[in-house]
Protein backbone atom coordinates (compact mmCIF):
# COMPACT_ATOMS: atom_id res chain seq x y z
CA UNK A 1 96.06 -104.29 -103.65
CA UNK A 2 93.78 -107.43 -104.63
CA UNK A 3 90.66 -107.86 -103.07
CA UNK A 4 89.68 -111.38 -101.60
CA UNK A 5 87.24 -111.38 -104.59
CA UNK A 6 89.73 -110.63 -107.17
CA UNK A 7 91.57 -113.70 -106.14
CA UNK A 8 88.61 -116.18 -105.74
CA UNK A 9 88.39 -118.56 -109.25
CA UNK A 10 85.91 -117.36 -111.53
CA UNK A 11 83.02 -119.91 -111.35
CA UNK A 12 82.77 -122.46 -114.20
CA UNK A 13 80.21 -120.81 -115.59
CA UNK A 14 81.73 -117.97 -117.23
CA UNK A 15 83.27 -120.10 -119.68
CA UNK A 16 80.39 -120.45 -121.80
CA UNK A 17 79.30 -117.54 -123.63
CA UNK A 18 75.08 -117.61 -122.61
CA UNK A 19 74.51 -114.94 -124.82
CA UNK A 20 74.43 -117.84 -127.53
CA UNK A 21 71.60 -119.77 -125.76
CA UNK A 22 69.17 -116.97 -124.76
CA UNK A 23 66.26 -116.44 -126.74
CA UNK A 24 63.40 -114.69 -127.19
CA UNK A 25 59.62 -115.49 -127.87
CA UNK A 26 56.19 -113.53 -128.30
CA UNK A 27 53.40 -114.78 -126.25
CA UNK A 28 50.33 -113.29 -125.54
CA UNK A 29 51.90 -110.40 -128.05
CA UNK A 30 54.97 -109.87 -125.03
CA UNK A 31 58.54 -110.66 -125.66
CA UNK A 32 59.39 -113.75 -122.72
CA UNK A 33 63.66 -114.26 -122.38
CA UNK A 34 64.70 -117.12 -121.68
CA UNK A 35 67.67 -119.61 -121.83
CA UNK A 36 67.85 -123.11 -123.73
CA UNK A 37 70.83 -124.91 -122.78
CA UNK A 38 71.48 -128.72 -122.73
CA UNK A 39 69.85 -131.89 -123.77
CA UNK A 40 67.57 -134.34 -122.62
CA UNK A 41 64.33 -134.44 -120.51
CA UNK A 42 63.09 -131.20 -120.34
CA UNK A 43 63.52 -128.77 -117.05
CA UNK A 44 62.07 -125.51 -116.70
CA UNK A 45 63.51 -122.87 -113.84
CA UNK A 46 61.51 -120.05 -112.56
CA UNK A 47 63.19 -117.79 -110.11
CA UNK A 48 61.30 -116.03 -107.29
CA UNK A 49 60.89 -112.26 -106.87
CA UNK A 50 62.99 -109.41 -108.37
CA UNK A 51 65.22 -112.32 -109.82
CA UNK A 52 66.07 -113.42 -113.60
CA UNK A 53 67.23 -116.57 -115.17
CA UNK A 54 70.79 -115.82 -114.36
CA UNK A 55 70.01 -117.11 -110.62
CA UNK A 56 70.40 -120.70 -111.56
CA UNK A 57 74.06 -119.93 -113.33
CA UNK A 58 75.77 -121.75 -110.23
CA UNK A 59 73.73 -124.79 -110.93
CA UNK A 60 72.58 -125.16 -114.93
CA UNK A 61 76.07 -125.93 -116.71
CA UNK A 62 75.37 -129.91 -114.30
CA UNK A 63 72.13 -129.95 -114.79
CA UNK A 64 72.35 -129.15 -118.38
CA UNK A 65 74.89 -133.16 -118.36
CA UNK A 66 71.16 -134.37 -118.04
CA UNK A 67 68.74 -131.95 -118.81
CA UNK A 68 67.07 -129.56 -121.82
CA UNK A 69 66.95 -126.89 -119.07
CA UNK A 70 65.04 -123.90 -119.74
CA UNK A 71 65.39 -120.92 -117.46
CA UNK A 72 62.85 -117.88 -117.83
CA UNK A 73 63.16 -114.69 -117.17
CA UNK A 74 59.28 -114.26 -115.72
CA UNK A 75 56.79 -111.74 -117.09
CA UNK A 76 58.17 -108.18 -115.68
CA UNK A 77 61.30 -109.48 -114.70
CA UNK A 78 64.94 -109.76 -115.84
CA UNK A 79 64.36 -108.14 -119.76
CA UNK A 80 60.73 -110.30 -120.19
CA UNK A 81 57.89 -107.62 -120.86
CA UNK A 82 55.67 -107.33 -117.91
CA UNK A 83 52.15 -108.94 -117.68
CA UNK A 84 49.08 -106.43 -117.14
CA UNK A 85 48.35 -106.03 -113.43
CA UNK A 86 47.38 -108.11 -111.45
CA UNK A 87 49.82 -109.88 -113.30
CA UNK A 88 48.13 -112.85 -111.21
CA UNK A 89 50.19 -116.04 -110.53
CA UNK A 90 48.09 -118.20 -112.60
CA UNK A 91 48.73 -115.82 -115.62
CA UNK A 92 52.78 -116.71 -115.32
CA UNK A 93 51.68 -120.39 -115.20
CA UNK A 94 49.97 -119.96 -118.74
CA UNK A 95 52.46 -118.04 -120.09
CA UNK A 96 54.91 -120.93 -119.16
CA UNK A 97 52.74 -123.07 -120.69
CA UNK A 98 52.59 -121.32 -123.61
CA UNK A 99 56.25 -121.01 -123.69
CA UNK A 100 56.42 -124.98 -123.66
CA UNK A 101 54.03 -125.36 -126.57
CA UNK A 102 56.38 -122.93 -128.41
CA UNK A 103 59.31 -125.32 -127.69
CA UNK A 104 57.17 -128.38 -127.94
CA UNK A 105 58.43 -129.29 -124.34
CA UNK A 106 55.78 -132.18 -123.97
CA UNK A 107 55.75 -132.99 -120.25
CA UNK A 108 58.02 -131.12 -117.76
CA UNK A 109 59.47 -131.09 -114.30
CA UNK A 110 59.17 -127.71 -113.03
CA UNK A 111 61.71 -126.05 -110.33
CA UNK A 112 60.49 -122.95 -108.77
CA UNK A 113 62.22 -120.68 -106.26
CA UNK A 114 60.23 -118.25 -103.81
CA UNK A 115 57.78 -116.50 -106.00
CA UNK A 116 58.53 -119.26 -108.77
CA UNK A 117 57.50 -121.93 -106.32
CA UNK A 118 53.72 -120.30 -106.66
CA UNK A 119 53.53 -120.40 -110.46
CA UNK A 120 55.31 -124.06 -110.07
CA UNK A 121 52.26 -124.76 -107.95
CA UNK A 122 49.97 -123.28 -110.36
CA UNK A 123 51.26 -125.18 -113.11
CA UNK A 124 50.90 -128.73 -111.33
CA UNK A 125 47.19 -128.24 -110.20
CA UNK A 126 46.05 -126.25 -113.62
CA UNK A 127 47.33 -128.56 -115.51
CA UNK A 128 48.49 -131.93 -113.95
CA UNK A 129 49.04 -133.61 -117.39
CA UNK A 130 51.43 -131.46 -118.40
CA UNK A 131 53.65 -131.63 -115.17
CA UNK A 132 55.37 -134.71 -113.99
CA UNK A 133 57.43 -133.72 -111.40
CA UNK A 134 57.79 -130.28 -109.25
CA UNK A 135 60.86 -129.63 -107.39
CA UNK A 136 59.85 -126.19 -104.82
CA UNK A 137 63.12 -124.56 -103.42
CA UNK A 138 62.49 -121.90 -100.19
CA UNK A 139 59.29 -121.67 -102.61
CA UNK A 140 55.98 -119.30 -101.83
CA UNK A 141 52.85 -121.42 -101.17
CA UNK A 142 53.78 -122.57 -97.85
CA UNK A 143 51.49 -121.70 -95.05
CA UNK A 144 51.46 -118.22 -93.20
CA UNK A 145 49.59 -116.37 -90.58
CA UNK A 146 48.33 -112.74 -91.92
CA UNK A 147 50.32 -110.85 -89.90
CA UNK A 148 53.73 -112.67 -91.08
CA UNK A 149 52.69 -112.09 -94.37
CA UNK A 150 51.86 -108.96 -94.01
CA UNK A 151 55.30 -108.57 -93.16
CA UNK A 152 57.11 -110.14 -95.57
CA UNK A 153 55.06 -107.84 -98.45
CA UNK A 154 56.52 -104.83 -96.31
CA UNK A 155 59.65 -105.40 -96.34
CA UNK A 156 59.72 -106.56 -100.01
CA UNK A 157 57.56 -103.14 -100.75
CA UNK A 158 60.67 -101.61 -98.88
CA UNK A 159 63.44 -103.38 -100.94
CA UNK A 160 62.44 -102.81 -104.40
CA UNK A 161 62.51 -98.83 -103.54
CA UNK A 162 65.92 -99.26 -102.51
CA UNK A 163 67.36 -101.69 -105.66
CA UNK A 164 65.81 -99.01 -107.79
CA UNK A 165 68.43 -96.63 -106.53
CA UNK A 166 71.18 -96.81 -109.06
CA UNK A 167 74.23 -96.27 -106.52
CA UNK A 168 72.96 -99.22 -104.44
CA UNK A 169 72.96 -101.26 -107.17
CA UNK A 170 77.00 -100.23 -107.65
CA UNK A 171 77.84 -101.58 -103.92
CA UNK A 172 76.19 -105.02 -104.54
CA UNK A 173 77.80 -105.42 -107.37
CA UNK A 174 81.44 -104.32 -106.08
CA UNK A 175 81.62 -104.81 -102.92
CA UNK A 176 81.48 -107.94 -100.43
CA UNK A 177 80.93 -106.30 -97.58
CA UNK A 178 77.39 -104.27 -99.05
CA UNK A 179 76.68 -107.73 -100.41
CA UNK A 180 76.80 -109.08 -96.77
CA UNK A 181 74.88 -105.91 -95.25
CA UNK A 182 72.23 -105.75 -97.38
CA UNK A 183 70.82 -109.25 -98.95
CA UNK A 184 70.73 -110.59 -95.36
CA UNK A 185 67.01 -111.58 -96.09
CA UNK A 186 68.07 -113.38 -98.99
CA UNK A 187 71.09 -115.05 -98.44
CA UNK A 188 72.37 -116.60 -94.49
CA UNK A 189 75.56 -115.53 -96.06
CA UNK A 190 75.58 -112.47 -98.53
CA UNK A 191 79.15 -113.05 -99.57
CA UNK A 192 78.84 -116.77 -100.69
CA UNK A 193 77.29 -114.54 -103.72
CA UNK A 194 80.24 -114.38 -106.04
CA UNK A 195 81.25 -111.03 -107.58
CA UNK A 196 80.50 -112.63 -111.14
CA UNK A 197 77.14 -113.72 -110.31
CA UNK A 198 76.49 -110.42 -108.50
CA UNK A 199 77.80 -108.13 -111.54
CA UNK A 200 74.57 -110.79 -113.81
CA UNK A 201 71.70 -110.49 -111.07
CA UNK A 202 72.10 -107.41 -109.13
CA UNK A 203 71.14 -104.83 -112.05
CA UNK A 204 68.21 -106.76 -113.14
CA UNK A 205 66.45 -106.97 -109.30
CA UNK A 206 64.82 -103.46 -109.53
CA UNK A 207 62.38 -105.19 -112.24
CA UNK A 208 58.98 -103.03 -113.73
CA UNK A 209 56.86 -106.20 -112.46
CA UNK A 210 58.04 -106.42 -109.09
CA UNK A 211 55.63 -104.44 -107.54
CA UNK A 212 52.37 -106.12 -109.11
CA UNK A 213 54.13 -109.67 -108.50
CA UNK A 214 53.52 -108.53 -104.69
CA UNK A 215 50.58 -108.41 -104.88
CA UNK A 216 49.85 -111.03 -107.09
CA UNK A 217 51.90 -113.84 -104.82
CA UNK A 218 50.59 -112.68 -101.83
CA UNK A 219 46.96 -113.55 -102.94
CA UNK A 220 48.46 -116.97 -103.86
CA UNK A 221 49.86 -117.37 -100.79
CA UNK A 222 46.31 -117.10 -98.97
CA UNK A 223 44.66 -119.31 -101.94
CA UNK A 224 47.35 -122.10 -102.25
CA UNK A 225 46.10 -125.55 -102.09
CA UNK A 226 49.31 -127.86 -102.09
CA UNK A 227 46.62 -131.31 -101.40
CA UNK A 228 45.21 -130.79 -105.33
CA UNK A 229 48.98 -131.50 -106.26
CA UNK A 230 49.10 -134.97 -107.71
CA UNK A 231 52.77 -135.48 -109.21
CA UNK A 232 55.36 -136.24 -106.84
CA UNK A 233 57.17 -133.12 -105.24
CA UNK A 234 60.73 -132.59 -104.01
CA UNK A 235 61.19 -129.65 -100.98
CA UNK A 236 64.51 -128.03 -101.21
CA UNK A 237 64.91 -125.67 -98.11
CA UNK A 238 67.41 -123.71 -96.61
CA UNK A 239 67.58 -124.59 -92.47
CA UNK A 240 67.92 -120.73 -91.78
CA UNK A 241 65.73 -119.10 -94.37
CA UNK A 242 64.16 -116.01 -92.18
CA UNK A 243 61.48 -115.70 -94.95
CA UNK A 244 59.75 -118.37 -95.20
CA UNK A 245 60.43 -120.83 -92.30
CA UNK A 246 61.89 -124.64 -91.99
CA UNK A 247 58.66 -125.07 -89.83
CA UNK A 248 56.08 -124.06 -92.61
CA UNK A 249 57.92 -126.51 -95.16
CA UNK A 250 57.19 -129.63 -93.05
CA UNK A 251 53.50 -128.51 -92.97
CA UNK A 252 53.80 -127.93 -96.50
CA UNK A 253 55.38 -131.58 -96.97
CA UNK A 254 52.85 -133.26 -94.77
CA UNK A 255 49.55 -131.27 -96.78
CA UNK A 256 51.17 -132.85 -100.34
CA UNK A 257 50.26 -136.19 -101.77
CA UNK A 258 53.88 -137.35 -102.82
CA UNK A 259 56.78 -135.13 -101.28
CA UNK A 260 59.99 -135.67 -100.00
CA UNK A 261 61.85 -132.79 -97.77
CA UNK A 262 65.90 -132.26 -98.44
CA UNK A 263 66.85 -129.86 -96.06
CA UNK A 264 70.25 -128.09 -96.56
CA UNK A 265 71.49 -126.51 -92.63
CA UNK A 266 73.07 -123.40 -92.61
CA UNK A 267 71.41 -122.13 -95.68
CA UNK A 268 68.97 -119.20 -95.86
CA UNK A 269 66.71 -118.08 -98.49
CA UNK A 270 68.28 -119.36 -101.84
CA UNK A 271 70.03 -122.64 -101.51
CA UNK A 272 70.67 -121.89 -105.63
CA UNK A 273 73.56 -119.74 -105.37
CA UNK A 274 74.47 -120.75 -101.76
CA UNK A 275 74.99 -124.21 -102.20
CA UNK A 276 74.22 -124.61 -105.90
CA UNK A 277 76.10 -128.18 -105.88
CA UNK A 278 73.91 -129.80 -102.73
CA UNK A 279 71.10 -128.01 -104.55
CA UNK A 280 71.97 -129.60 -107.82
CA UNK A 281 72.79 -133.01 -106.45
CA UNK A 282 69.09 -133.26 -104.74
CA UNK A 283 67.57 -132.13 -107.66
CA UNK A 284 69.25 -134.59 -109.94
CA UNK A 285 68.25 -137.00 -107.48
CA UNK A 286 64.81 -136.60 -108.09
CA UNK A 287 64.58 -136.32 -111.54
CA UNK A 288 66.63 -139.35 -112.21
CA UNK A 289 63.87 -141.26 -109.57
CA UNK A 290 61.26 -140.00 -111.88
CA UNK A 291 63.00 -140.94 -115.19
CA UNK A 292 63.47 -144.52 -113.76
CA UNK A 293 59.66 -144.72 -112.89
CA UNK A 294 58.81 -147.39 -110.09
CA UNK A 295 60.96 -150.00 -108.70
């Protein structure tokens, strides 16, 4: 009998065979994956913890109408070699760097998600020349008290154990319902996760550097210093995100320079792949603002 899933349309996406656009380059002497897809301005996508370029599928075949968008798989995650520990945020931001000097990027706007949002921060206030726009979705950075951090480390602690277990990884990826059960912290709705995108991401979330990148982000988190950023800044955020909280990204959006909030109800954790086209459409938005320069 067919399955609800087996009768949902495949996504656009898996028309185009991506396996054509990834690439791979050597810096700091450690292979970084990535994908280069599209023309124009250039736009660089880093995922947040235990994910891989393949996160942004829902939303790069639009954003690659107006955009040279480059997705990374981060040091230690997807099939990029990991960083050595602490594997510290502001060591992904110059290996991004270095990736853009490798593609001669010249300046970028730079979307991070979760853990990404950190090394997007990173990027801005390291280097403010290079960035002219920063786009943070659900991102890390965002104020927290110790003990709710503490929290969120646990539980992450908790579910890379339990994506390294290989039959796990075979119920996300076939089945709905486990997809539902158990990416509730992720996702408001586990099954807006299609079966295709599942069968791309699910594999890869059990990644060497997860562990490390723990650490590493929740350092950031205590150290971030959103006022030094000085290029205007776009806040995507899911309404229902139980990780990190509608509440902390309006005292995020008020401690910026030059920030606008989108909010998105009904949305947890990663607004990407559960409403990649309101995702896209804000995003767009914003870069199209910045392309057009002042009024």
């Amino acid at each position: 009998m067919a399955t609800i899933d087996s009768l949902t349309p495949p996504p656009p996406w898996t028309d185009t065979d991506w396996s054509a656009h990834v690439r791979e380059a050597v810096i700091g002497g450690r292979r970084l994956r990535y994908l280069d897809y599209g023309d124009g301005p250039p736009l660089l996508l880093l995922h947040g913890l235990g994910c891989s370029w393949q996160w942004w599928l829902e939303m790069i075949p639009s954003l690659a109408r107006e955009h040279r968008v480059i997705a990374v798989d981060l040091p230690g995650f997807g099939r990029s070699d990991a960083l050595d520990p602490p594997a510290l945020m502001n060591s992904h931001a110059e290996a991004m760097f270095a990736l853009a000097d490798e593609l001669d990027l010249g300046p970028l706007v730079v979307a991070g998600h979760s853990m990404g949002g950190l090394i997007t921060l990173a990027m801005a206030v390291e280097r403010p020349e290079r960035v002219r726009g920063v786009v943070l979705i659900n991102a890390g950075g965002v104020p927290m008290t110790g003990l709710r951090l503490a929290i969120v480390v646990g539980v992450l602690r908790a579910s890379q154990r339990f994506l390294a277990w290989n039959p796990v990884t075979r119920l996300l990826v076939t089945r709905t319902g486990a997809r539902r059960l158990l990416l509730r912290g992720a996702l408001k709705d586990p099954g807006s996760m299609r079966p295709e995108l599942a069968a791309e991401v699910v594999p890869l979330m059990a990644s060497p550097g997860f562990l490390d990148a723990i650490t590493a982000a929740s350092e950031a988190v205590r150290a971030s210093r959103p006022e030094d950023v000085t290029c205007p800044v776009l806040l995507i955020w899911g309404a229902a995100d139980p990780i990190v909280r509608l509440a902390s990204a309006r005292q995020m959006q008020e401690r910026l320079a030059d920030a606008r909030l989108e909010v998105i109800p009904g949305i947890g954790h990663t607004p990407m792949v559960e409403a990649p086209a309101v995702t896209t459409d804000h995003l767009l938005s914003f870069t199209r603002d910045l392309d057009e320069g002042p009024a």
